[in-house]
Protein backbone atom coordinates (compact mmCIF):
# COMPACT_ATOMS: atom_id res chain seq x y z
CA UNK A 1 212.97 172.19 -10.63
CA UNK A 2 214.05 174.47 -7.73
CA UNK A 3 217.23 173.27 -6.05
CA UNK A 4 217.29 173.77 -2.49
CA UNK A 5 220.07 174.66 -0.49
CA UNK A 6 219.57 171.81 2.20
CA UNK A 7 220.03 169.43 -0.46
CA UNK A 8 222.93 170.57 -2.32
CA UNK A 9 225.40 167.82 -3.30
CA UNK A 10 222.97 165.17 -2.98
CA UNK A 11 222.70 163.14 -6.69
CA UNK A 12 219.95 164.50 -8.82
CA UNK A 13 217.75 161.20 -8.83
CA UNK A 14 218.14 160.92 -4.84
CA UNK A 15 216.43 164.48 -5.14
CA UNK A 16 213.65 163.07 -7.45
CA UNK A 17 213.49 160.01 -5.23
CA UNK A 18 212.68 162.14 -2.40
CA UNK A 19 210.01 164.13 -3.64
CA UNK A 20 208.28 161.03 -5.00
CA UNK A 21 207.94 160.24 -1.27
CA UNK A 22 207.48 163.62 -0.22
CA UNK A 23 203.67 165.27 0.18
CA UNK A 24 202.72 168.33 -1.67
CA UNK A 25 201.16 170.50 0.84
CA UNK A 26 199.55 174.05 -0.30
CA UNK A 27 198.86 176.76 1.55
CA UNK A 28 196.81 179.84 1.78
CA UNK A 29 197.73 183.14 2.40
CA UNK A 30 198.37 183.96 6.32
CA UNK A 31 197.27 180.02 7.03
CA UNK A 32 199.58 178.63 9.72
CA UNK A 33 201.71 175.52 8.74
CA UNK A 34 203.19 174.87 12.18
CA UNK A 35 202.56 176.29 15.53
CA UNK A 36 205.79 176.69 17.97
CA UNK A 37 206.12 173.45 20.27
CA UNK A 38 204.15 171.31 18.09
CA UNK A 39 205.78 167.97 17.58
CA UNK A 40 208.07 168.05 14.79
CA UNK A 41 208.09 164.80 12.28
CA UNK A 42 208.82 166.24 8.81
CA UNK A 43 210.52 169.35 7.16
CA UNK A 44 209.84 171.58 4.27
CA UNK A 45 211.24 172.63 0.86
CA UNK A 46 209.69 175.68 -0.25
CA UNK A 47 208.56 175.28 -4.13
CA UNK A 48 206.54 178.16 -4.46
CA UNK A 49 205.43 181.46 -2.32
CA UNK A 50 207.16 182.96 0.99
CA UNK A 51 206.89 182.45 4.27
CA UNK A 52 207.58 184.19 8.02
CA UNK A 53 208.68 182.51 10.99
CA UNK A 54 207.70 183.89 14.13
CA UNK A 55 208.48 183.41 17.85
CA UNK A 56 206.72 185.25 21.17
CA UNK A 57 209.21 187.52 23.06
CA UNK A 58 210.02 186.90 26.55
CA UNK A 59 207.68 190.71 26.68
CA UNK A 60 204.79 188.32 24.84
CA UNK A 61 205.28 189.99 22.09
CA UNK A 62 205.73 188.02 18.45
CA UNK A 63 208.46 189.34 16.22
CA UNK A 64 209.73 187.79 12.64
CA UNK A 65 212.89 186.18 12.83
CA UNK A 66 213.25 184.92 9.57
CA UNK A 67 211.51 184.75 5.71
CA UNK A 68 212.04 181.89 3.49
CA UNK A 69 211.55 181.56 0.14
CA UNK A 70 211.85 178.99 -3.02
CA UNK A 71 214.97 177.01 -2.23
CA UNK A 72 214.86 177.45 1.45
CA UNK A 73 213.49 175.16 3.84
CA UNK A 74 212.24 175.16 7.30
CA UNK A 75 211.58 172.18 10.06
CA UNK A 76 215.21 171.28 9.90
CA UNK A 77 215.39 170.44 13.57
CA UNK A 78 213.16 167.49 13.17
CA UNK A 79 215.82 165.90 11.55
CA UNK A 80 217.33 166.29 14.62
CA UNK A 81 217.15 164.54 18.28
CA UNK A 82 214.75 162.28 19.88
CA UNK A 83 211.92 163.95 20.33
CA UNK A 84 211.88 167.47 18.18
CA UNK A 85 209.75 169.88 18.99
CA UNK A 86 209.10 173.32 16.63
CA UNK A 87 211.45 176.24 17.52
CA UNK A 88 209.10 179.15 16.08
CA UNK A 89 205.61 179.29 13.96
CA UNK A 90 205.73 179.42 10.58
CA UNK A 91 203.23 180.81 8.50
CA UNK A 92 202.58 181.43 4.33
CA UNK A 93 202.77 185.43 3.40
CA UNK A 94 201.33 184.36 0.63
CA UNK A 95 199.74 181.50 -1.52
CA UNK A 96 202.33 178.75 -1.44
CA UNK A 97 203.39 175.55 -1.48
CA UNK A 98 206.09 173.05 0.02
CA UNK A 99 207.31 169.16 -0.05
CA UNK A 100 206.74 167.90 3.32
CA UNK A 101 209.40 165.46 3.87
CA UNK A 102 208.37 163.07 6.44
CA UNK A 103 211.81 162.50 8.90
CA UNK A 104 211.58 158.41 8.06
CA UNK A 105 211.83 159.19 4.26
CA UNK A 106 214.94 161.96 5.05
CA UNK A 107 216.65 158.79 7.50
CA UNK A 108 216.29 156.32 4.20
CA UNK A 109 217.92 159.21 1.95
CA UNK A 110 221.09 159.46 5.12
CA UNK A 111 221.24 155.62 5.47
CA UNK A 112 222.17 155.49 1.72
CA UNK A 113 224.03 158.47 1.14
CA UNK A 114 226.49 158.70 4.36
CA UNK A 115 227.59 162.56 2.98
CA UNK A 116 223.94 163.59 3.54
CA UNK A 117 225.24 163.58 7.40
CA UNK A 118 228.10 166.04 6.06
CA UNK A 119 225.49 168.27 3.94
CA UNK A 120 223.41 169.02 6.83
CA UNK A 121 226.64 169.99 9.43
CA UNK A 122 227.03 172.14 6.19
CA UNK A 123 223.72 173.69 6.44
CA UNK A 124 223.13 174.18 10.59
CA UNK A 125 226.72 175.69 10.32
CA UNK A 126 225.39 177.88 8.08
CA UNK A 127 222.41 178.76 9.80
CA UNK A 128 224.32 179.48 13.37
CA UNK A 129 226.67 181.49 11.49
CA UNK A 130 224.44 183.55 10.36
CA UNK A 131 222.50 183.95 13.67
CA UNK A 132 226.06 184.47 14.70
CA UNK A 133 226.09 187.88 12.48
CA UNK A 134 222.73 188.53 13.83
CA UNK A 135 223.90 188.97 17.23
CA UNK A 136 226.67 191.29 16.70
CA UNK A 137 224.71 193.36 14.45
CA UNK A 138 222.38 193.84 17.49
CA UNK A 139 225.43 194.41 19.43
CA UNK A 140 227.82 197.30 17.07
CA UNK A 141 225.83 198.33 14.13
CA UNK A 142 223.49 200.69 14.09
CA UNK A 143 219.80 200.88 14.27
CA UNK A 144 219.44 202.70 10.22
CA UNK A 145 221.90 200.32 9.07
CA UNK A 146 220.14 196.98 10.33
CA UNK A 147 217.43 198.18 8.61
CA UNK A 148 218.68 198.17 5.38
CA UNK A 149 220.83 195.33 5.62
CA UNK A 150 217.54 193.10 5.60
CA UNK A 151 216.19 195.32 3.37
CA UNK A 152 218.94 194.25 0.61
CA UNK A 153 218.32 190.48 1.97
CA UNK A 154 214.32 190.51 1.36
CA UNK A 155 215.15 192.38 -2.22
CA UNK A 156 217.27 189.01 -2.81
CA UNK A 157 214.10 187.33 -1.62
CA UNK A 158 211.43 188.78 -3.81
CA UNK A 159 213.12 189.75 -6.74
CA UNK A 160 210.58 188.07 -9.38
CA UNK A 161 211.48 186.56 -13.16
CA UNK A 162 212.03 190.14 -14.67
CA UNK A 163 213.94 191.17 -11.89
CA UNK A 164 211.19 193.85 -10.64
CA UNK A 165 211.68 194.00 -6.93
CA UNK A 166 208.31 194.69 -4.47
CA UNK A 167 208.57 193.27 -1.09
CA UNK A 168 205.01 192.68 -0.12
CA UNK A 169 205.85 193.05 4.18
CA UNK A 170 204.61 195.76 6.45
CA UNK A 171 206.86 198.14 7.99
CA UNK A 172 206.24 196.40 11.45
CA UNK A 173 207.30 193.28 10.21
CA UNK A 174 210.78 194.17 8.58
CA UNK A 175 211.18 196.71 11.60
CA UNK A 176 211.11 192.88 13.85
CA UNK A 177 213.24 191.40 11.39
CA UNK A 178 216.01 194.04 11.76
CA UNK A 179 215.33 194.66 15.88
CA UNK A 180 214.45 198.12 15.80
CA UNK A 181 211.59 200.38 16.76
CA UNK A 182 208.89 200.61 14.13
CA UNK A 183 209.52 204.38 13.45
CA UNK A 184 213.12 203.80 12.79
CA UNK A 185 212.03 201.84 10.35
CA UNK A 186 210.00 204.60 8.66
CA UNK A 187 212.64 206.67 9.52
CA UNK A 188 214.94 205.17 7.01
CA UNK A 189 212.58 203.99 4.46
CA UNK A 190 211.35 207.27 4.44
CA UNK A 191 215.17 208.71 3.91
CA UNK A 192 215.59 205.94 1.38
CA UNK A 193 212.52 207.42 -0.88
CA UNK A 194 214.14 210.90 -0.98
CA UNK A 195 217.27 209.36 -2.10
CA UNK A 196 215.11 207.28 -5.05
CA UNK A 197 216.33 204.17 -4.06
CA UNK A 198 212.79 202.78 -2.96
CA UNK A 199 209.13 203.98 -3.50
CA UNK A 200 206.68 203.34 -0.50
CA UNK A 201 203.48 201.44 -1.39
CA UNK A 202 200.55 200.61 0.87
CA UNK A 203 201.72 197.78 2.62
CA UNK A 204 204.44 197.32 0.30
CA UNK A 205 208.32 198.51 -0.38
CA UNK A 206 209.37 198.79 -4.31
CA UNK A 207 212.76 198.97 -4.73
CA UNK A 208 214.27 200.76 -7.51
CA UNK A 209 218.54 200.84 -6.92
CA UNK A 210 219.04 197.74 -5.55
CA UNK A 211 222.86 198.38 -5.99
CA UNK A 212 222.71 201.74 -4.32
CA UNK A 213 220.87 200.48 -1.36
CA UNK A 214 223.43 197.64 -0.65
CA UNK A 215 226.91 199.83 -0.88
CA UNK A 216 224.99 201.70 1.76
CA UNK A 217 224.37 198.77 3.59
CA UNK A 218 227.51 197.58 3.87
């Protein structure tokens, strides 16, 4: 069974207890699971497949702000306040599927488990810290390293069983993730090939020296 971060520290049958409730939901490639500002009632473990999540820029553009995969979740924030509402649109990259936790079944698992409450400060902290590193990276590191900072953290994300490595995203896409210009983007990828770290594919980045490519993220 895939553990999921949300729900580390919470007993094992709690876990199974949950999913019992929990709907299976399957998705298609590119088929939208949430819009943003649709009402949100449930969250989402990922079991299988990845998934973007996209917002629309104050220039009504939409960039990528995130890509989850098997032990991630999204919809967290409808655990959340009175009347949540979806922060961004998610949507499957590929054929996938997720337990939809409905926010009544998730309020049964806190009213028996009080350290649920802790968990999930655990988690949001989490989150904002990261968003946290986000913002300074935008702020004092460079364009070409940016890049292949989230280049080493989509590696993580699609490494498969036998540890082959192909992340299946366009260069437009990973060029919003990092919050750079698309040709700085294919700037560096393009650098990256000559140094044999990567190999370009059509619509697709292999990598080959994982290792490599994160000492010169860092």
């Amino acid at each position: 069974m895939v553990e999921w971060r949300l729900l580390v520290g919470i007993p094992d049958d709690e876990v199974r207890d949950l999913l019992r409730v929990a709907r299976r939901r399957h998705f298609a490639r590119n088929e939208v699971v949430f819009h943003r500002h649709d009402p949100g009632d449930s969250l989402h473990l990922i079991q299988k497949g990845r998934f973007s999540l996209r917002v629309m820029t104050p220039l009504g553009e939409v960039a990528t702000i995130a890509v989850r995969g098997p032990g991630d979740s999204f919809g967290e924030m409808a655990l959340l306040g009175e009347e949540p509402v979806r922060s961004a649109t998610v949507t499957a990259l590929e054929d996938a599927e997720t337990f939809a936790v409905h926010r009544a079944e998730f309020e049964r698992l806190r009213s028996r488990h009080p350290d649920v409450d802790r968990i999930l400060l655990r988690f949001l902290a989490g989150e904002l810290r990261s968003m946290n590193e986000r913002m300074l990276e935008a702020l004092y590191v460079s364009a070409e390293k940016r890049t292949l900072r989230r280049l080493v953290e989509l590696a993580e994300l699609y490494r498969s069983a036998d540890g082959e490595i192909v992340i299946a995203l366009t260069q437009e896409s990973i060029a919003e993730l990092a919050g750079v210009a698309r040709p700085t983007v294919n700037h560096v990828l393009r650098d990256e090939e000559k140094r044999g770290t990567i190999t370009l594919e059509r619509g697709r980045t292999r990598v080959a020296d994982l290792d490599e490519l994160a000492r010169r993220a860092r």
